[in-house]
C-alpha atoms as a PDB file:
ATOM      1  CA  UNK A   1      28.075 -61.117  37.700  1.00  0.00           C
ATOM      2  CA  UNK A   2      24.844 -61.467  36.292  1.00  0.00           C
ATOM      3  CA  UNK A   3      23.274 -58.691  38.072  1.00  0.00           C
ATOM      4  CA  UNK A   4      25.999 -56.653  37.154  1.00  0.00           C
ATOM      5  CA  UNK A   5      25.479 -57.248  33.552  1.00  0.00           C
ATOM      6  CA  UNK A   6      21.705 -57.146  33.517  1.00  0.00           C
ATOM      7  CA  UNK A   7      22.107 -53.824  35.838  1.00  0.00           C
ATOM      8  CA  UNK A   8      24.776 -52.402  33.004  1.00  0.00           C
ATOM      9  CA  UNK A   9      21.803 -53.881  30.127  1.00  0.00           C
ATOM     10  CA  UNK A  10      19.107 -51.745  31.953  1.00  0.00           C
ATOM     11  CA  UNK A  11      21.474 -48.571  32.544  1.00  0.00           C
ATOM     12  CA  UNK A  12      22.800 -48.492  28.817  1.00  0.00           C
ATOM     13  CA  UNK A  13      19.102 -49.152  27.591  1.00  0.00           C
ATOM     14  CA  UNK A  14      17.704 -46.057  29.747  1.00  0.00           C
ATOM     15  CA  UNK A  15      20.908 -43.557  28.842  1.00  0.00           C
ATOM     16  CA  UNK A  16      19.494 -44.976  25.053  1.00  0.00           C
ATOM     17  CA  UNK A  17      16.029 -44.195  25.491  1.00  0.00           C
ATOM     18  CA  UNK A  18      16.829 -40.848  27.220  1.00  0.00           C
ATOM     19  CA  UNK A  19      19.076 -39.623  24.428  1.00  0.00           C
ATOM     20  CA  UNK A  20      16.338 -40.387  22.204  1.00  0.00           C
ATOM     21  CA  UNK A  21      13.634 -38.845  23.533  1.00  0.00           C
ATOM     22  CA  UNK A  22      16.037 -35.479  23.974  1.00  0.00           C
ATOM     23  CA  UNK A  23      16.987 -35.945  19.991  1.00  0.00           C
ATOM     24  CA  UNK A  24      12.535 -36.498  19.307  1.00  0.00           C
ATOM     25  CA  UNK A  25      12.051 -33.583  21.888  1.00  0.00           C
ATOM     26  CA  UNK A  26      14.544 -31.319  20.040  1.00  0.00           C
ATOM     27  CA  UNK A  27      13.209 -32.301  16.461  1.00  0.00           C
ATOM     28  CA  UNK A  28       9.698 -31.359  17.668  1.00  0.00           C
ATOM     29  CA  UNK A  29      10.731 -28.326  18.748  1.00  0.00           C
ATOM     30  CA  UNK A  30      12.130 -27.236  15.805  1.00  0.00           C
ATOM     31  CA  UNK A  31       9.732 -28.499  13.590  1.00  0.00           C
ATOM     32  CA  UNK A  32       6.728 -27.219  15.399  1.00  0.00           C
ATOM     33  CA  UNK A  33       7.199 -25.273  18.394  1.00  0.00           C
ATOM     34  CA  UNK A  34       9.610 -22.768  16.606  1.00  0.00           C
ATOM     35  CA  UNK A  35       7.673 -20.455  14.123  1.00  0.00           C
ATOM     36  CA  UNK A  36      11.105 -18.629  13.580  1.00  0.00           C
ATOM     37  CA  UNK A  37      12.861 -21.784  12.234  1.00  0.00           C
ATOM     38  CA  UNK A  38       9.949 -22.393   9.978  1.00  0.00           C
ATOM     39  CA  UNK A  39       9.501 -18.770   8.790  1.00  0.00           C
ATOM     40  CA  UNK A  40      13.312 -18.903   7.822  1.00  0.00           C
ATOM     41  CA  UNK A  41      12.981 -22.470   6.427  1.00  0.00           C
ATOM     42  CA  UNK A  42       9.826 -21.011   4.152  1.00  0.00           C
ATOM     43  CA  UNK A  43      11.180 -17.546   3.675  1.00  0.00           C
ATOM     44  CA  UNK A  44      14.093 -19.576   1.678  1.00  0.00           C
ATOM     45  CA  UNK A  45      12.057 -21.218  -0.507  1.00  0.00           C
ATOM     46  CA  UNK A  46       9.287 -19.099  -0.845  1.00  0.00           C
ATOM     47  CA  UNK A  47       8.132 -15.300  -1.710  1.00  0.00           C
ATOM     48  CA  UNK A  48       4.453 -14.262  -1.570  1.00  0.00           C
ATOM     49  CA  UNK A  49       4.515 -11.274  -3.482  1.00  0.00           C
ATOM     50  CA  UNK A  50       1.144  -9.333  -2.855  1.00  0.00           C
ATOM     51  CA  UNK A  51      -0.918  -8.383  -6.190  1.00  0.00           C
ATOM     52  CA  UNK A  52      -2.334  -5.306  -6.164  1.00  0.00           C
ATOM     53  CA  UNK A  53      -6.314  -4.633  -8.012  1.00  0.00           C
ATOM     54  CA  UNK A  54      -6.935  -1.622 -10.635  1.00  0.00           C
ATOM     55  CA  UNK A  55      -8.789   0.848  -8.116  1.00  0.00           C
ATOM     56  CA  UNK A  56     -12.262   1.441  -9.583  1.00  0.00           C
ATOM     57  CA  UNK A  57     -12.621   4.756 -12.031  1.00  0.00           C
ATOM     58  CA  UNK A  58     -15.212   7.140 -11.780  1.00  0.00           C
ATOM     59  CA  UNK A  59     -17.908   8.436 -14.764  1.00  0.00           C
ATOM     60  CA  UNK A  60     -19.654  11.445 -14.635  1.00  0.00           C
ATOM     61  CA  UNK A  61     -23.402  11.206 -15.301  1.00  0.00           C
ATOM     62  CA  UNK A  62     -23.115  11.526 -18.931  1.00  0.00           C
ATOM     63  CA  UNK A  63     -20.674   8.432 -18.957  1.00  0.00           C
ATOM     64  CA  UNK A  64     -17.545  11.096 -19.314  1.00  0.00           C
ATOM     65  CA  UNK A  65     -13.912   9.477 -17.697  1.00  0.00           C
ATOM     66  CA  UNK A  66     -13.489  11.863 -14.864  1.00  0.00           C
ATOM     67  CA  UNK A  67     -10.483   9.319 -12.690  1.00  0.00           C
ATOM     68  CA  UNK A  68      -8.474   6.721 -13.866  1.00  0.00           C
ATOM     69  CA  UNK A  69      -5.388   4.472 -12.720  1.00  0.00           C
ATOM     70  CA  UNK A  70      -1.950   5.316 -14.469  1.00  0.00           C
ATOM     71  CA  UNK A  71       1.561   2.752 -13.572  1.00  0.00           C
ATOM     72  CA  UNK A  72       3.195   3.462 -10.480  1.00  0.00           C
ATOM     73  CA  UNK A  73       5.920   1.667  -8.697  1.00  0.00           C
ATOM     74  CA  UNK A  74       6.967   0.481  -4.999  1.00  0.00           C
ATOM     75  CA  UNK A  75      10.627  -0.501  -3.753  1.00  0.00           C
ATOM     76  CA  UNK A  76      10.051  -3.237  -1.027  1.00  0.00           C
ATOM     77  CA  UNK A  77      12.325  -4.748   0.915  1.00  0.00           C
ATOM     78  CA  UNK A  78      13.255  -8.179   2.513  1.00  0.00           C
ATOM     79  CA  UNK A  79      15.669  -7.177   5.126  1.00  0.00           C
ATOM     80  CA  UNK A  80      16.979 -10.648   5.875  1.00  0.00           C
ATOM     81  CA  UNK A  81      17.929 -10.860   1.999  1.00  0.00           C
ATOM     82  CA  UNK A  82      20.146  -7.867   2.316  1.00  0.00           C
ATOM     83  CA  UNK A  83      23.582  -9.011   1.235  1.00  0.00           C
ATOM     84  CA  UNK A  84      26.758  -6.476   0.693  1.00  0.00           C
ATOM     85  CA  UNK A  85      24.926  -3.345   0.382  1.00  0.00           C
ATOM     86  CA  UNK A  86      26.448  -0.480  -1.429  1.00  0.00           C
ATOM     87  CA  UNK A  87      24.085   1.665   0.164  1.00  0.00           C
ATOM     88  CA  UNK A  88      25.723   5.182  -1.735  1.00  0.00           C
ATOM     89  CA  UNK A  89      25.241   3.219  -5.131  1.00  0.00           C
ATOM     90  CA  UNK A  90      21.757   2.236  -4.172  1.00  0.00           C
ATOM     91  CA  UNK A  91      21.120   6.051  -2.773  1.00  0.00           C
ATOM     92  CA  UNK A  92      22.219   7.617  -5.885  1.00  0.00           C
ATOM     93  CA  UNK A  93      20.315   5.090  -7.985  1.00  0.00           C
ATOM     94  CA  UNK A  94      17.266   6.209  -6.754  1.00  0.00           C
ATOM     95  CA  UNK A  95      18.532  10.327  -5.643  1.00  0.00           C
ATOM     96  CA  UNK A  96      18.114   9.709  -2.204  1.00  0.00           C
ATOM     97  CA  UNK A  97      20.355  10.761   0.470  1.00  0.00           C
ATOM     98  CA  UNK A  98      21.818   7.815   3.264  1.00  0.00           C
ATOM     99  CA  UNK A  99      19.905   9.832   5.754  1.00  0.00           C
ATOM    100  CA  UNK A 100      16.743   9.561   4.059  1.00  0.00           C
ATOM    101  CA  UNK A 101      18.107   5.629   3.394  1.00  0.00           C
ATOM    102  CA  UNK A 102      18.873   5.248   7.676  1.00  0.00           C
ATOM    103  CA  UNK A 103      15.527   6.428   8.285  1.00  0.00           C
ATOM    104  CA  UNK A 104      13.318   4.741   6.413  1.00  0.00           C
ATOM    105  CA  UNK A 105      15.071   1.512   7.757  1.00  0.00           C
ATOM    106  CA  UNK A 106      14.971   2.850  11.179  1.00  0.00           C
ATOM    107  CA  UNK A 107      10.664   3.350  10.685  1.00  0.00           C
ATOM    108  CA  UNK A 108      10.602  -0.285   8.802  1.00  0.00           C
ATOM    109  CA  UNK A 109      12.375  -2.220  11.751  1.00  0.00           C
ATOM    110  CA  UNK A 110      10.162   0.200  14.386  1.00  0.00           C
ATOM    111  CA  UNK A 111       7.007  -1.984  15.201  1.00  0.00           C
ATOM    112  CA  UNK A 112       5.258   0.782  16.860  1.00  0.00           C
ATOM    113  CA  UNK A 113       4.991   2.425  13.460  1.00  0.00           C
ATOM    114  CA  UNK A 114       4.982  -1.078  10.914  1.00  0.00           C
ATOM    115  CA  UNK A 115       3.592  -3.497  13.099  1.00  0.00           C
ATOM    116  CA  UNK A 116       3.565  -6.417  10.510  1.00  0.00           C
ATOM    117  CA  UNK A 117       7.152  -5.970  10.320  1.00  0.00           C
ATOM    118  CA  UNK A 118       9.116  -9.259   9.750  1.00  0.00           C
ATOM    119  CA  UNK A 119      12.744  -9.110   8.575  1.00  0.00           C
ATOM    120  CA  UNK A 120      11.381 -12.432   6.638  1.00  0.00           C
ATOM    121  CA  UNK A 121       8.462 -10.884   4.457  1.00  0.00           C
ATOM    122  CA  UNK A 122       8.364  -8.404   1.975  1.00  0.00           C
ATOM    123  CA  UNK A 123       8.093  -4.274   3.220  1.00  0.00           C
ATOM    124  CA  UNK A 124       8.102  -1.093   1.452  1.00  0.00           C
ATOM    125  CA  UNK A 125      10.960   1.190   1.289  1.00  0.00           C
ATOM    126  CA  UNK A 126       9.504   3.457  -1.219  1.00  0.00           C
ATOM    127  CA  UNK A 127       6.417   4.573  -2.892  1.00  0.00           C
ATOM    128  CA  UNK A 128       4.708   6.018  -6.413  1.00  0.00           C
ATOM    129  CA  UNK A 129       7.987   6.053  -8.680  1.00  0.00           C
ATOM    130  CA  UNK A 130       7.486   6.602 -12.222  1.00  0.00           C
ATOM    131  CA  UNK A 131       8.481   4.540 -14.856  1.00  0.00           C
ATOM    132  CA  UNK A 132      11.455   6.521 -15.593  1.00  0.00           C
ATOM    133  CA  UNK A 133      12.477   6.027 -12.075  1.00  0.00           C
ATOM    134  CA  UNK A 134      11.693   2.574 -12.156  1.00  0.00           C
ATOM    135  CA  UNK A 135      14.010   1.914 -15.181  1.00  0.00           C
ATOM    136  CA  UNK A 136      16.932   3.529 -13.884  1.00  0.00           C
ATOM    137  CA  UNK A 137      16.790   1.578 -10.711  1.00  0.00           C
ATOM    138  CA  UNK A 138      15.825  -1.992 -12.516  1.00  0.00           C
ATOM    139  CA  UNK A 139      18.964  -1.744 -14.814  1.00  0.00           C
ATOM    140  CA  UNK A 140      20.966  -2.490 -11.670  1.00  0.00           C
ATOM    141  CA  UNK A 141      18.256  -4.578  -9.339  1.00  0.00           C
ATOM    142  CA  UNK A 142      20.827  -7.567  -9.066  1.00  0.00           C
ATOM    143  CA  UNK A 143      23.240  -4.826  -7.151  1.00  0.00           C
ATOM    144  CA  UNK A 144      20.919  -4.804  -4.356  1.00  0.00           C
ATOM    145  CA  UNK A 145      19.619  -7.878  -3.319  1.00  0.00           C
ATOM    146  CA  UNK A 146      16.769  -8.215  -1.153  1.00  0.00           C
ATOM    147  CA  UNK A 147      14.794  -5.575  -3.082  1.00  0.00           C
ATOM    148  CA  UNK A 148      11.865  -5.825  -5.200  1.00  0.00           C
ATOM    149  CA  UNK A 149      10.157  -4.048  -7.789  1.00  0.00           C
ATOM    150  CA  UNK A 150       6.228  -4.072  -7.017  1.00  0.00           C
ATOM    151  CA  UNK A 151       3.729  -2.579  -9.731  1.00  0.00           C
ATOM    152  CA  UNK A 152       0.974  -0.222  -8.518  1.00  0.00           C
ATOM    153  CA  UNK A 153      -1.245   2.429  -9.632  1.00  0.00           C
ATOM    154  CA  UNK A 154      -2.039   5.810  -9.015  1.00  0.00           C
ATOM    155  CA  UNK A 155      -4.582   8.052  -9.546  1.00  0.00           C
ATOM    156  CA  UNK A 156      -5.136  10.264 -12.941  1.00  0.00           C
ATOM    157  CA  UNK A 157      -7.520  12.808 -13.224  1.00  0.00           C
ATOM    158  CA  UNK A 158      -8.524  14.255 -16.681  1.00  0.00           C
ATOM    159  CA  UNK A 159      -9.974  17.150 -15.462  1.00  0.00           C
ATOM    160  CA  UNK A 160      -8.587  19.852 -12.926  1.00  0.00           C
ATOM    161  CA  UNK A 161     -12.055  20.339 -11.327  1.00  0.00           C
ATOM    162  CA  UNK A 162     -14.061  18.555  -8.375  1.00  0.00           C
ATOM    163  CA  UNK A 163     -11.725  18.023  -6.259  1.00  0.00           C
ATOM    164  CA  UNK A 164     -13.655  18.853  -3.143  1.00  0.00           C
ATOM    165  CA  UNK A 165     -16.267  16.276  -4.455  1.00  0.00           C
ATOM    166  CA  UNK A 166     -13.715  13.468  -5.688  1.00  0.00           C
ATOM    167  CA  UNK A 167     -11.275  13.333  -3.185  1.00  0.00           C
ATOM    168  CA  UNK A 168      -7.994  11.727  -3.151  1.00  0.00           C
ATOM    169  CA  UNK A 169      -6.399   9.027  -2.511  1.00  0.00           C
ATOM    170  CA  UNK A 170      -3.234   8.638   0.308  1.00  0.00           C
ATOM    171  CA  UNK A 171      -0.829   6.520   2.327  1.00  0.00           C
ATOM    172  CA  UNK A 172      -2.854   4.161   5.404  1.00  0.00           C
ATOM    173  CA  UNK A 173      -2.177   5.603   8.880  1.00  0.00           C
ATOM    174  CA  UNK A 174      -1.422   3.082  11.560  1.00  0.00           C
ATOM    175  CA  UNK A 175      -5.461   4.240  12.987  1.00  0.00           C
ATOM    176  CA  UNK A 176      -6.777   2.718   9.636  1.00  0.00           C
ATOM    177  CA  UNK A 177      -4.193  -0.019   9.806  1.00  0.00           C
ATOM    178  CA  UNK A 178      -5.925  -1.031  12.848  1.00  0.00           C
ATOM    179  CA  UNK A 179      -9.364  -0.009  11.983  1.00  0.00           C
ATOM    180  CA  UNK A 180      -9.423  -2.817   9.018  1.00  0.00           C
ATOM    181  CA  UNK A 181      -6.723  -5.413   8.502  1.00  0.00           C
ATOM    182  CA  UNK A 182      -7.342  -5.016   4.551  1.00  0.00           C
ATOM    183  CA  UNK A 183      -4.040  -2.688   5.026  1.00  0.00           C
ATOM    184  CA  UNK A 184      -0.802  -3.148   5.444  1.00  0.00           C
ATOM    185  CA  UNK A 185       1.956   0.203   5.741  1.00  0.00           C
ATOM    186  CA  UNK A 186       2.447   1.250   2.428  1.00  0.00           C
ATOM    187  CA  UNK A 187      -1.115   0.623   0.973  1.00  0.00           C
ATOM    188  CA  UNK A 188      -2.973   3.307   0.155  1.00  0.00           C
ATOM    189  CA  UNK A 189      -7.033   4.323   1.202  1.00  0.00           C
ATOM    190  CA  UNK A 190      -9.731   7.239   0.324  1.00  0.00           C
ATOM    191  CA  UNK A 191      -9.023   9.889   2.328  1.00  0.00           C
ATOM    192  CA  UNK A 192     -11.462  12.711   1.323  1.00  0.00           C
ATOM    193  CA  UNK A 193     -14.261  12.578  -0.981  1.00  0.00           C
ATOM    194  CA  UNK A 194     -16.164   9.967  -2.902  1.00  0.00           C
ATOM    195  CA  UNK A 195     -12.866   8.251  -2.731  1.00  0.00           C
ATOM    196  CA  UNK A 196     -12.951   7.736   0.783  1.00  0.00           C
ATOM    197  CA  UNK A 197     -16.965   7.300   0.750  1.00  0.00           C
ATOM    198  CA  UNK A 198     -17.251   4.420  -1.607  1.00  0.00           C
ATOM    199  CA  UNK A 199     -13.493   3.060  -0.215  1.00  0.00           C
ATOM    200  CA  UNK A 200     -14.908  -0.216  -0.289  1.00  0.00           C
ATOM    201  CA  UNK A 201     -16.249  -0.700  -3.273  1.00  0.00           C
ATOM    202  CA  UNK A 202     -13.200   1.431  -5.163  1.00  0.00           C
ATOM    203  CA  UNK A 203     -10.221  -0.750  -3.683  1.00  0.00           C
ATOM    204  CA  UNK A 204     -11.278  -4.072  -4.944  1.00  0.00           C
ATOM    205  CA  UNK A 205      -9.248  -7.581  -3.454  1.00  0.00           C
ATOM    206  CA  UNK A 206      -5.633  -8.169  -3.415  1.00  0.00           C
ATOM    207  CA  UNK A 207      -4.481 -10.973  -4.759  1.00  0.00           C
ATOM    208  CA  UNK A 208      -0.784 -13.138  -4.324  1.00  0.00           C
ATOM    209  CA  UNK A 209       1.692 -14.808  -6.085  1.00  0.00           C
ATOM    210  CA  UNK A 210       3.543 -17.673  -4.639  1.00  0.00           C
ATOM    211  CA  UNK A 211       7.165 -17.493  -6.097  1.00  0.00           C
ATOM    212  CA  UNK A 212       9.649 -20.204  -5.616  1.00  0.00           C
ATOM    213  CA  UNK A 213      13.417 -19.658  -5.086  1.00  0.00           C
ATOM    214  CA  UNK A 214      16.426 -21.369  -5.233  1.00  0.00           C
ATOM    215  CA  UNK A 215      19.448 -21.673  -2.317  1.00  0.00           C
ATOM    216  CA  UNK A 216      20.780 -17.951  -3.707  1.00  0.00           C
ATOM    217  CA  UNK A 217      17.366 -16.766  -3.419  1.00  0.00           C
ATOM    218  CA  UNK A 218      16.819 -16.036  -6.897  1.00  0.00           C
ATOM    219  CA  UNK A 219      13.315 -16.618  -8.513  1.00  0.00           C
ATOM    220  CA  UNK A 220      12.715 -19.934 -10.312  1.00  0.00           C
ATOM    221  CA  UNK A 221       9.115 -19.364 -11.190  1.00  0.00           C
ATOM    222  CA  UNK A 222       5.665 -19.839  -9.509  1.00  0.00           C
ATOM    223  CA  UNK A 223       5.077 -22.262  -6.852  1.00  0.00           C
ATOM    224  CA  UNK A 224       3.299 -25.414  -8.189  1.00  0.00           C
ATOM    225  CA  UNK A 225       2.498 -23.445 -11.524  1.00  0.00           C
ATOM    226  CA  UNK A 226       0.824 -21.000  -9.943  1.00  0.00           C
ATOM    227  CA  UNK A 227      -2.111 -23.375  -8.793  1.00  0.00           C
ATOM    228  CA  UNK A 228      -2.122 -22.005  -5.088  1.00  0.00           C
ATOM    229  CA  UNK A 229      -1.835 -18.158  -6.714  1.00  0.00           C
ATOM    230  CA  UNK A 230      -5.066 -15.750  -5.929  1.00  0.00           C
ATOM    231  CA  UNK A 231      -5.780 -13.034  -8.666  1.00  0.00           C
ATOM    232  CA  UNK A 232      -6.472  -9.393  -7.679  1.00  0.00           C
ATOM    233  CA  UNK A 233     -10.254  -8.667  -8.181  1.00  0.00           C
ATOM    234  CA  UNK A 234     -10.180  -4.867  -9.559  1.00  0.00           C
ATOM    235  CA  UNK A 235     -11.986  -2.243  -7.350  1.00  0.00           C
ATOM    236  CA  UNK A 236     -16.011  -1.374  -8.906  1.00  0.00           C
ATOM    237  CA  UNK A 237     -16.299   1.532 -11.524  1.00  0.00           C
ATOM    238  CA  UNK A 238     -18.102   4.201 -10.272  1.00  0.00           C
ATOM    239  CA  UNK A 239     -21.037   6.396 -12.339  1.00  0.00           C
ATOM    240  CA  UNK A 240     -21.669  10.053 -10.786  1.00  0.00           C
ATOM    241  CA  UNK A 241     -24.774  12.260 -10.651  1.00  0.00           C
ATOM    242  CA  UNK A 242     -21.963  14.954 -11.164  1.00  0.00           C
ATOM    243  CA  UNK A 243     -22.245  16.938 -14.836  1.00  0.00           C
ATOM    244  CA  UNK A 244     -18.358  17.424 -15.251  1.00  0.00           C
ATOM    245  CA  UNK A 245     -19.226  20.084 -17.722  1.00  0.00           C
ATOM    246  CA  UNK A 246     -21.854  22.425 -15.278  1.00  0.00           C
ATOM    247  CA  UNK A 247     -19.360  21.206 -12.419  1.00  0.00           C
ATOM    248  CA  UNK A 248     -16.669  23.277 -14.583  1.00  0.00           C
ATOM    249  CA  UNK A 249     -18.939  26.467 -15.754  1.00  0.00           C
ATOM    250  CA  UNK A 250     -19.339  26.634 -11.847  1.00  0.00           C
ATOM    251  CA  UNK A 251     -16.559  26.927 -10.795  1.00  0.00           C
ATOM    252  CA  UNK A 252     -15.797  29.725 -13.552  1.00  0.00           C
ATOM    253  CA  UNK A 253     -18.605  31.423 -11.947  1.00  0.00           C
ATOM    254  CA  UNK A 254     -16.529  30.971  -8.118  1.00  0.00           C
ATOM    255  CA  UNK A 255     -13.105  32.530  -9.603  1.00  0.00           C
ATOM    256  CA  UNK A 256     -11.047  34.699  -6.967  1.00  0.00           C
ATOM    257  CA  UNK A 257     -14.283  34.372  -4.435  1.00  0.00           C
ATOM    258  CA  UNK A 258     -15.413  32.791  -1.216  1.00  0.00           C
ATOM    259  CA  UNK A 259     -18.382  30.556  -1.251  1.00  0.00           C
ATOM    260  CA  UNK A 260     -20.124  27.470  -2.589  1.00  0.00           C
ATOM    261  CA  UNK A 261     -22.563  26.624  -5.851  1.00  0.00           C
ATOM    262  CA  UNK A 262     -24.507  23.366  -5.539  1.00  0.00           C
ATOM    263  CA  UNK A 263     -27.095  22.649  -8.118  1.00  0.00           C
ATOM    264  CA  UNK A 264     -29.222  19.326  -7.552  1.00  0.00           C
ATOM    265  CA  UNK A 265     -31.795  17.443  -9.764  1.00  0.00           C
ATOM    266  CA  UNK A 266     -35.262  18.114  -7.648  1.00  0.00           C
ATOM    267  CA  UNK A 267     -36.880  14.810  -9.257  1.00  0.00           C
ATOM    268  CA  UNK A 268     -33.762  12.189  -7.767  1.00  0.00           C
ATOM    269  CA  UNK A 269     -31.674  14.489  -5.356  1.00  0.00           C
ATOM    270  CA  UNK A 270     -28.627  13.521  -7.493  1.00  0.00           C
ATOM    271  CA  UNK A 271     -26.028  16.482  -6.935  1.00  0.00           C
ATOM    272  CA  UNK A 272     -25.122  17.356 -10.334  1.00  0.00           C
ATOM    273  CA  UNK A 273     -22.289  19.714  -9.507  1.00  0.00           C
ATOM    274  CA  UNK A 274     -20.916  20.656  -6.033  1.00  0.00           C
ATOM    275  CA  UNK A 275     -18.103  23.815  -5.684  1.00  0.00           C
ATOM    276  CA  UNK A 276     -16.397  24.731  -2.966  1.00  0.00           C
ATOM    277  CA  UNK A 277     -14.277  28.009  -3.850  1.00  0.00           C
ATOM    278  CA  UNK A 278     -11.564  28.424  -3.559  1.00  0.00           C
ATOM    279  CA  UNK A 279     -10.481  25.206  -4.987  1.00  0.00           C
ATOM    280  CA  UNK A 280      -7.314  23.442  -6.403  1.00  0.00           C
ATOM    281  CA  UNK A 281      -6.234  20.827  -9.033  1.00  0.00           C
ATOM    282  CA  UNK A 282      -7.121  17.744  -7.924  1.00  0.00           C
ATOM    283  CA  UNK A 283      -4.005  16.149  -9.510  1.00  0.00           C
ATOM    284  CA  UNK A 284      -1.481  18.193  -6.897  1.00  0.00           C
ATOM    285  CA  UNK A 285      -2.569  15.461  -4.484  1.00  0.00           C
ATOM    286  CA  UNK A 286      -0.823  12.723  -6.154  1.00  0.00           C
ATOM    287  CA  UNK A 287       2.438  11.346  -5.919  1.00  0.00           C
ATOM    288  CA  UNK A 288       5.109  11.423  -3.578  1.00  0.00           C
ATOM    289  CA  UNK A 289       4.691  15.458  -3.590  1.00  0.00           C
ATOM    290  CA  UNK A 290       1.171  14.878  -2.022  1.00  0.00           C
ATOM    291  CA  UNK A 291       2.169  15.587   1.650  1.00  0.00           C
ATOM    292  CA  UNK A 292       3.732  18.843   0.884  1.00  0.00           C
ATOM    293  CA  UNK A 293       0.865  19.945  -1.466  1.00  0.00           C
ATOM    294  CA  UNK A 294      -1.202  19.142   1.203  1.00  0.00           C
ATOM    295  CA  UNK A 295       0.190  21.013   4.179  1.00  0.00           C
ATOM    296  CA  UNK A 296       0.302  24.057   1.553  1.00  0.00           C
ATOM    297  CA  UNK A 297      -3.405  23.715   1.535  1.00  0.00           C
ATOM    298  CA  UNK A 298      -3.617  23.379   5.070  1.00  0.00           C
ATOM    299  CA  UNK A 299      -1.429  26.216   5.577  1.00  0.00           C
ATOM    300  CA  UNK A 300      -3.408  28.553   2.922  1.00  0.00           C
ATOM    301  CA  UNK A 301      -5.333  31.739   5.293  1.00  0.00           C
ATOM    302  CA  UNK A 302      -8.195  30.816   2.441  1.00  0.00           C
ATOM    303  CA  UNK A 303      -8.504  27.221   3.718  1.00  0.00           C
ATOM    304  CA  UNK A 304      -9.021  25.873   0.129  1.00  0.00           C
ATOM    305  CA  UNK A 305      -9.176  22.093   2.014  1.00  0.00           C
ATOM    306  CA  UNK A 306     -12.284  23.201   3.933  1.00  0.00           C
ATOM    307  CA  UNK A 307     -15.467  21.832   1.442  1.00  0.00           C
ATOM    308  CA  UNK A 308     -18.088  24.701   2.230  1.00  0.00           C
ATOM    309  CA  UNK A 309     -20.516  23.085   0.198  1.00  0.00           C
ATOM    310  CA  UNK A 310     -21.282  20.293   3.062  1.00  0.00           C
ATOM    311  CA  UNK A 311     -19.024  22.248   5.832  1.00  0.00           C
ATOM    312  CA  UNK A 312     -20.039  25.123   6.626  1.00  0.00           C
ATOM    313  CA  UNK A 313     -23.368  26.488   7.828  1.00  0.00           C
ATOM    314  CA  UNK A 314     -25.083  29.183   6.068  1.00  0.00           C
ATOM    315  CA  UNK A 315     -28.917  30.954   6.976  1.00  0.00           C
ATOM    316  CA  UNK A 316     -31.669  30.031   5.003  1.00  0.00           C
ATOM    317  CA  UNK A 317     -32.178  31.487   1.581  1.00  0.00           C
ATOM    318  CA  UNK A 318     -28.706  33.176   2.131  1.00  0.00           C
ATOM    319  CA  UNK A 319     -26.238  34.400  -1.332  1.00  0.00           C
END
């Protein structure tokens, strides 16, 4: 009988130790092996919200504002937030159609096209609404939860000249996305011009805000008050050799023809005005028309996109 009862004491003491280490072995898992258990555990206390920098302006050589940075907005999206959609109400809200709605969920969720997607984190459903807009669709924000408002800025030019010179500014393709992990989908990058030249020193440093939530996911304020918060550094301004006011008399001078004026200072080589005719408004490549304006241009027999001035090739001495 003794054996019996110290077999029993060894048995029960092993089916013990075993259920144990299963219960240990599980709780490891979950706390540390399972990045999905703690994104969802973070994701419901937390919200990094990405803080966008002022883009650098530009200065003609004079000191004359040629680019600036007006208010934009971006509609982002945390899918897993999505609660009781009225997706019609939210479509007319913000004049879109549920096709245009399907889609852009469709392209979110597709991580061939948004490879940083996480149903967890924050992603942009739409871009470059104006304040107007923006109003409309914050007067019912707590109808649609799950969506954000995020403040941006997009370019403004005061002049409608050098546009071949100053570029623009446009959406990230998934090639830049992987070219520099500065960008995300939805960010925006130089894509012509000085703009894309001096991309670097024009986009500044984004900066993030660590929000804290409560159990219905509303926002309860900043994370430790704000002491693990970065601050956007704002892009460098930019001074040109360009002399917006010869830049504009040439281009009078290049009305309804084909060809190029570029006039440079022989002592520094500084370009002080650069046309390439014909040529368009630089502000018709912002906003969310700026992919139609664009294929326009593309489309246009005259090629108004194609900058003769450092394009094409011309003999020597040639007018």
């Amino acid at each position: 009988m003794g054996k019996d009862y110290s077999l029993r004491k060894y048995v029960i003491g092993g089916i013990a130790i075993g259920v144990a280490f299963i219960f240990l072995l599980r709780l490891w898992g979950l706390q540390v092996m399972s990045n999905e258990y703690k994104m969802n555990a973070d994701s419901n206390a937390f919200l990094n919200k990405t803080q966008y920098p002022s883009r650098g302006a530009m200065y003609d050589r004079s000191g004359k504002l040629l680019v600036f940075n007006q208010p934009s907005y971006d509609i982002t999206v945390v899918l897993r937030e999505i609660e009781d959609l009225d997706t019609l109400d939210f479509c007319r809200t913000l004049n879109i159609t549920p096709t245009y709605f399907l889609k852009r969920m469709e392209d979110i969720k597709d991580k061939r096209l948004n490879p940083g997607y996480s149903k967890y984190t924050n992603q942009t459903f739409m871009t470059q609404l104006s304040a107007e807009e923006c109003g409309v669709f914050q007067e019912k924000l707590f109808k649609f939860p799950g969506f954000y408002i995020q403040r941006r800025t997009i370019r403004q030019y005061v002049y409608n000249s050098a546009a071949h010179a100053l570029g623009d500014i446009g959406e990230v393709s998934m090639k830049e996305i992987k070219e520099d992990d500065y960008y995300v989908r939805g960010d925006y990058i130089g894509k012509q011009g000085i703009e894309k030249s001096y991309e670097k020193y024009l986009r500044g440093e984004k900066g993030t805000e660590v929000l804290l939530r409560d159990a219905h996911g509303r926002i309860q304020g900043h994370y430790k008050d704000g002491s693990l918060d970065k601050k956007p550094v704002p892009g460098k301004n930019l001074t040109l050799g360009i002399d917006i006011e010869l830049q504009q008399l040439a281009e009078k001078l290049m009305v309804n023809k084909l060809g190029t004026i570029v006039a440079i200072e022989p002592e520094t080589g500084e370009i002080l005005c650069m046309v390439s005719a014909p040529y368009y408004d630089p502000s018709i490549m912002v906003g969310r028309q700026r992919g139609k304006n664009h294929s326009n241009l593309e489309e246009d027999p005259l090629k108004p996109l194609f900058n003769r001035a450092i394009m094409g090739t011309y003999p020597p001495g040639s007018t």
